[in-house]
Each structure stands twice: as structure tokens, then as C-alpha cells.
N, C-alpha and C. Protein backbone atom coordinates (compact mmCIF):
# COMPACT_ATOMS: atom_id res chain seq x y z
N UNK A 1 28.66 107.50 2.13
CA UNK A 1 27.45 108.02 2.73
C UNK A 1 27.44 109.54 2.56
N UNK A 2 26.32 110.07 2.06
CA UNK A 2 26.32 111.37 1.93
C UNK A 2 25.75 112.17 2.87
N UNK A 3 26.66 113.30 3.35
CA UNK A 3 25.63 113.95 4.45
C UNK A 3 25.57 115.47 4.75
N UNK A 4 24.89 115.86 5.03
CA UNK A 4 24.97 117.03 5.41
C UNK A 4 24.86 117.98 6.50
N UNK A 5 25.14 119.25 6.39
CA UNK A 5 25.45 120.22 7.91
C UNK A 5 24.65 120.73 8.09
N UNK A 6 23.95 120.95 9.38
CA UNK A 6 23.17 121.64 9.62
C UNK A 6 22.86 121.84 11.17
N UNK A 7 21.88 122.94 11.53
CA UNK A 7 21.88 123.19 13.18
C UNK A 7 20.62 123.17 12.87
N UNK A 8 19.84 122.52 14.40
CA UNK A 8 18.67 122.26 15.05
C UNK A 8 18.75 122.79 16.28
N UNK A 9 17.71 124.13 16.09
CA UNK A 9 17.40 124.48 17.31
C UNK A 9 16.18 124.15 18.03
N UNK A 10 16.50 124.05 19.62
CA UNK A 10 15.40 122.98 20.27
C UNK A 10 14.76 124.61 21.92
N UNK A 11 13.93 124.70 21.86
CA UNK A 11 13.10 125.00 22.51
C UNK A 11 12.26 124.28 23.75
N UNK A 12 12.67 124.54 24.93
CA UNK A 12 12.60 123.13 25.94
C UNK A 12 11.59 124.13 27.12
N UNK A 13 10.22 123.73 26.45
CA UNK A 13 9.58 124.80 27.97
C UNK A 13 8.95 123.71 28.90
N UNK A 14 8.99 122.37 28.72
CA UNK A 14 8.60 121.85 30.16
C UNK A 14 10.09 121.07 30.31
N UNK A 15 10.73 121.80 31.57
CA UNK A 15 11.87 120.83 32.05
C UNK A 15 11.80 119.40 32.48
N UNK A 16 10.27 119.26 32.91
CA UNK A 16 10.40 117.18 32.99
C UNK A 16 11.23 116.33 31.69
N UNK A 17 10.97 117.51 30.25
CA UNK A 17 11.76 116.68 28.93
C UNK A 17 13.02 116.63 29.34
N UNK A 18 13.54 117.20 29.98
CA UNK A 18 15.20 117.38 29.91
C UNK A 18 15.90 116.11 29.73
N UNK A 19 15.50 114.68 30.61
CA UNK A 19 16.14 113.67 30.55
C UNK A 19 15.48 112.97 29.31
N UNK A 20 14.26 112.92 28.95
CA UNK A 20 14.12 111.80 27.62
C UNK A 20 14.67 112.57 26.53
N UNK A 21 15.05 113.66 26.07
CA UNK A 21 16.00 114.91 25.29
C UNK A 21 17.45 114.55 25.54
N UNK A 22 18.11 114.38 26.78
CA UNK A 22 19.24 113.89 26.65
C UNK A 22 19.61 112.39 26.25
N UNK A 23 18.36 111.71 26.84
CA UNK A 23 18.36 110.20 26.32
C UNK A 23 18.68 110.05 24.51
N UNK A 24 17.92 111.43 23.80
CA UNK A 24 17.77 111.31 22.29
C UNK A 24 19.21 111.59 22.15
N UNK A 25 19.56 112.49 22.39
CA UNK A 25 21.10 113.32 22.06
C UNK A 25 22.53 112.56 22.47
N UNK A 26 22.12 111.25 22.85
CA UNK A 26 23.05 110.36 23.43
C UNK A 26 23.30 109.25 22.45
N UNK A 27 21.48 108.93 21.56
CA UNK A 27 21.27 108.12 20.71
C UNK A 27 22.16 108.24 19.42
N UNK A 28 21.99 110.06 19.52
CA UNK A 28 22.31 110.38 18.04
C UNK A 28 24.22 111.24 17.90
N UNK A 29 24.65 110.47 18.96
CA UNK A 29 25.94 111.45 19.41
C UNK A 29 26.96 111.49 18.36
N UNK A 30 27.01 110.07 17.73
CA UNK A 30 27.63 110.78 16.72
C UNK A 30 27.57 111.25 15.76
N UNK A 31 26.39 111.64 15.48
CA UNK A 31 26.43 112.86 14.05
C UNK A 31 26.49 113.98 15.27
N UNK A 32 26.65 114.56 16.75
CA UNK A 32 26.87 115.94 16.79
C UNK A 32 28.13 116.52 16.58
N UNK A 33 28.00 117.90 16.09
CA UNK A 33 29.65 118.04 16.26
C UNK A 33 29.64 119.30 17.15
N UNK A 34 28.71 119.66 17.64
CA UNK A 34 28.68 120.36 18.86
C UNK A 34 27.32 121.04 19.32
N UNK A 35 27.09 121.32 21.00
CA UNK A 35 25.98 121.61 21.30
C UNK A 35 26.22 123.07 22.10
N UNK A 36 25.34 123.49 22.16
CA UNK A 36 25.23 125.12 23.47
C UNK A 36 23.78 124.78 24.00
N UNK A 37 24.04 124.96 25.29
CA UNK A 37 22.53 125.22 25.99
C UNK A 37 22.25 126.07 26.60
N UNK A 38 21.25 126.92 26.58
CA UNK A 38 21.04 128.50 27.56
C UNK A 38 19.91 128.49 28.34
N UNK A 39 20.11 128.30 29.89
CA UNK A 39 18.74 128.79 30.49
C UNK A 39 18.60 130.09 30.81
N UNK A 40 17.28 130.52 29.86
CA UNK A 40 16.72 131.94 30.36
C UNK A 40 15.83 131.75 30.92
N UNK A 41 16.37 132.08 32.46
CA UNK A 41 15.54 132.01 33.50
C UNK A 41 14.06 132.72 33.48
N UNK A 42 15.05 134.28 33.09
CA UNK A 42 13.80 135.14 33.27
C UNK A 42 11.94 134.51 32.89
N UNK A 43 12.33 134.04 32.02
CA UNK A 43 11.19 132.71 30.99
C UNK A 43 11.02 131.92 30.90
N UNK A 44 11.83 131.07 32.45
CA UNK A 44 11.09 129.58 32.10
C UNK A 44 11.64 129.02 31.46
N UNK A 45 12.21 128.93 29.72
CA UNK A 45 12.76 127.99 29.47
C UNK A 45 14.15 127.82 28.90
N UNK A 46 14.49 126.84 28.24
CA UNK A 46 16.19 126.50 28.22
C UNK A 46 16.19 126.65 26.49
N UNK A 47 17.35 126.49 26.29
CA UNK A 47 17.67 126.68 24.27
C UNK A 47 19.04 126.47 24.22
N UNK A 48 18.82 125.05 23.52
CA UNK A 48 19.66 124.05 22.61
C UNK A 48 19.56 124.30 21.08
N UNK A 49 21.01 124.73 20.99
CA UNK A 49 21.68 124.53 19.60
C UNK A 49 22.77 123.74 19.36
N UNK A 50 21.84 123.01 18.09
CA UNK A 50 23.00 121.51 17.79
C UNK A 50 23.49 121.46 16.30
N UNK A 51 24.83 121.31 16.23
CA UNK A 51 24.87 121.29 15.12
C UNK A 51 25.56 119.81 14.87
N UNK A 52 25.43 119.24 13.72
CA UNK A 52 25.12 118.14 13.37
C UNK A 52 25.83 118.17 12.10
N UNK A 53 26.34 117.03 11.68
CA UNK A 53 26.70 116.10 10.05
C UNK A 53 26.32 114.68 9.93
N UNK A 54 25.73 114.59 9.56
CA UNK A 54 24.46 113.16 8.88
C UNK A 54 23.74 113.24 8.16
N UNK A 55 23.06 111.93 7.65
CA UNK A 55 22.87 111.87 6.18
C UNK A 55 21.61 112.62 6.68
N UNK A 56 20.63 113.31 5.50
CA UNK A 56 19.43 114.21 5.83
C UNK A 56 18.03 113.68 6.35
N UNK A 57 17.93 112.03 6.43
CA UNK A 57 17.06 111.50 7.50
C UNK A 57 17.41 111.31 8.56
N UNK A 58 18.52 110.95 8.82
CA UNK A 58 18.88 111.25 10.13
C UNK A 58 19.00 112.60 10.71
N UNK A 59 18.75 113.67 10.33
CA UNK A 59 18.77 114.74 10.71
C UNK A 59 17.38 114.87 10.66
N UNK A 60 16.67 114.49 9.81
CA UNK A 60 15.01 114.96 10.25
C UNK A 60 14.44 114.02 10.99
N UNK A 61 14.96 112.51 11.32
CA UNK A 61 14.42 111.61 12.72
C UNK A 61 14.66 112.47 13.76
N UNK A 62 16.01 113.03 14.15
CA UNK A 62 16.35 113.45 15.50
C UNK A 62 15.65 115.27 15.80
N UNK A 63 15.29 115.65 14.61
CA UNK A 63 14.60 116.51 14.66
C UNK A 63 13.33 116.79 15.12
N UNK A 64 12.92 115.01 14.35
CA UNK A 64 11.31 115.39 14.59
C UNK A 64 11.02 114.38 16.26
N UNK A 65 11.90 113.57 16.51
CA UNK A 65 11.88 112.75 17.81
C UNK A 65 12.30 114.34 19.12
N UNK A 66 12.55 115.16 18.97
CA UNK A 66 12.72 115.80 19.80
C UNK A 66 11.68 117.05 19.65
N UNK A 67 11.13 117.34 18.55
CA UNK A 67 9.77 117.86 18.27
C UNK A 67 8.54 117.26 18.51
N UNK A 68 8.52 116.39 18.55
CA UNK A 68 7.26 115.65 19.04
C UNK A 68 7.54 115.45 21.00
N UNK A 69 8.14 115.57 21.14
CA UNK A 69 8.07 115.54 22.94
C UNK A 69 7.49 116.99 23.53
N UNK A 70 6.62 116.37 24.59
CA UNK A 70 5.66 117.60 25.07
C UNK A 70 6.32 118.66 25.62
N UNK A 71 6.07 119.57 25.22
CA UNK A 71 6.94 121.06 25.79
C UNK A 71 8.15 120.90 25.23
N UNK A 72 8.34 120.83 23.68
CA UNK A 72 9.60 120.67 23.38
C UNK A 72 9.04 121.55 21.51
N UNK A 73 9.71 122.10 21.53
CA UNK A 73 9.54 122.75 20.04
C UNK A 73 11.12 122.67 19.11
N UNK A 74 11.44 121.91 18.12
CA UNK A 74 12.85 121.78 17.58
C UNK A 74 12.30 122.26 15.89
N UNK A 75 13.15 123.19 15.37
CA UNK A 75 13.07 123.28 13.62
C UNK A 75 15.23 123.23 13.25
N UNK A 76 14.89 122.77 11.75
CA UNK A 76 16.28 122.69 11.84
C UNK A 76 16.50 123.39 10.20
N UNK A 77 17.95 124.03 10.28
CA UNK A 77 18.35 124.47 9.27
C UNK A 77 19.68 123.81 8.38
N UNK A 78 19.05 123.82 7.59
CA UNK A 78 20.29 122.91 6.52
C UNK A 78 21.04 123.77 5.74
N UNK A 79 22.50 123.24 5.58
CA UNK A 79 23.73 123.99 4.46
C UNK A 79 23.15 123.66 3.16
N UNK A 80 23.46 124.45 2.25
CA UNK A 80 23.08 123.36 0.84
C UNK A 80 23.98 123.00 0.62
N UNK A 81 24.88 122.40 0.88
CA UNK A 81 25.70 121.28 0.28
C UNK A 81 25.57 120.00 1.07
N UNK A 82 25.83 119.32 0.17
CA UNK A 82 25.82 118.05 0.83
C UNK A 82 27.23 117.34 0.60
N UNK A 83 27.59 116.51 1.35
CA UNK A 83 29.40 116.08 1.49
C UNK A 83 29.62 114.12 1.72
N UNK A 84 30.41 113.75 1.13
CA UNK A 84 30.37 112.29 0.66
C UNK A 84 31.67 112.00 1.46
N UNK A 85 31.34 110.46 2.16
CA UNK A 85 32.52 110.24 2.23
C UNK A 85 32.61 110.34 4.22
N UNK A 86 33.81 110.22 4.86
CA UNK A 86 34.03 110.68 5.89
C UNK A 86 34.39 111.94 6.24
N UNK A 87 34.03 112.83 7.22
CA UNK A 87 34.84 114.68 7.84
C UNK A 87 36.13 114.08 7.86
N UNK A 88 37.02 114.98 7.88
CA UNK A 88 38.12 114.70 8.14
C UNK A 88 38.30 114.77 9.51
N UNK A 89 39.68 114.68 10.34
CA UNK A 89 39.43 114.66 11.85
C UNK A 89 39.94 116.11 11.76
């Protein structure tokens, strides 16, 4: 399976998403290989960075399933390489 690295950053300005957003990130747990979340208060809203290894539709399902939720804005950036096979541990 070929896949690749990349981070999706997610933009969360209505907090009612918070639980159907974690519901997604639970779906897709194992392609993460790690998350950060920041609430800036001063503004209202929170910011999730995920970075991820999976094949490149699965990176643009979980992209666009968390972009399409209301008050939720996600774009994602890809490595150019792409990697075959299993990560190592």
C-alpha cells in the first residue's frame, strides 16, 4: 500500500463540532501519527494539527469529512514523496 505524509490543519470556530470531529479522528486513528490542539481563547476558536501516513484518499476523505462540518474549515499539506510498504515502528 502506498502512502503518504502529510499535515491537515483544522480550524474549529463552532465548538458544538468538537464531538462529531473527534468521532472522525477516532475513525481515522490509525493513519495519525500525531495531533496538537490550541485554544485561542482570545478568538473563539480552537486549532488542530494532524499529521498523518495513508494512502492519498484517505487523506483527502478525512480531510474533506472534517471540512464539510459546519464551523469547521480543514486544508491539508502533502510531502512529495510517497512510501510503500509498512513505517517502521
Amino acid at each position: 500500500m502506498e502512502t503518504r505524509v502529510a499535515v491537515i490543519g483544522v480550524i474549529i470556530e463552532d465548538p458544538e463540532a468538537a464531538g462529531r470531529i473527534n468521532e472522525i479522528l477516532h475513525e481515522y486513528g490509525e493513519y495519525i501519527i500525531g495531533r496538537m490542539g490550541i485554544p485561542y481563547r482570545r478568538r473563539g476558536i480552537h486549532i488542530i494539527s494532524l499529521a498523518v501516513d495513508a494512502p492519498q484518499d484517505v487523506i483527502s476523505a478525512l480531510s474533506g469529512k472534517l471540512g464539510r462540518l459546519e464551523g469547521v474549515a480543514a486544508k491539508t499539506a502533502y510531502s512529495n514523496y510517497s512510501f510503500s510498504g509498512e513505517a517502521d515502528a
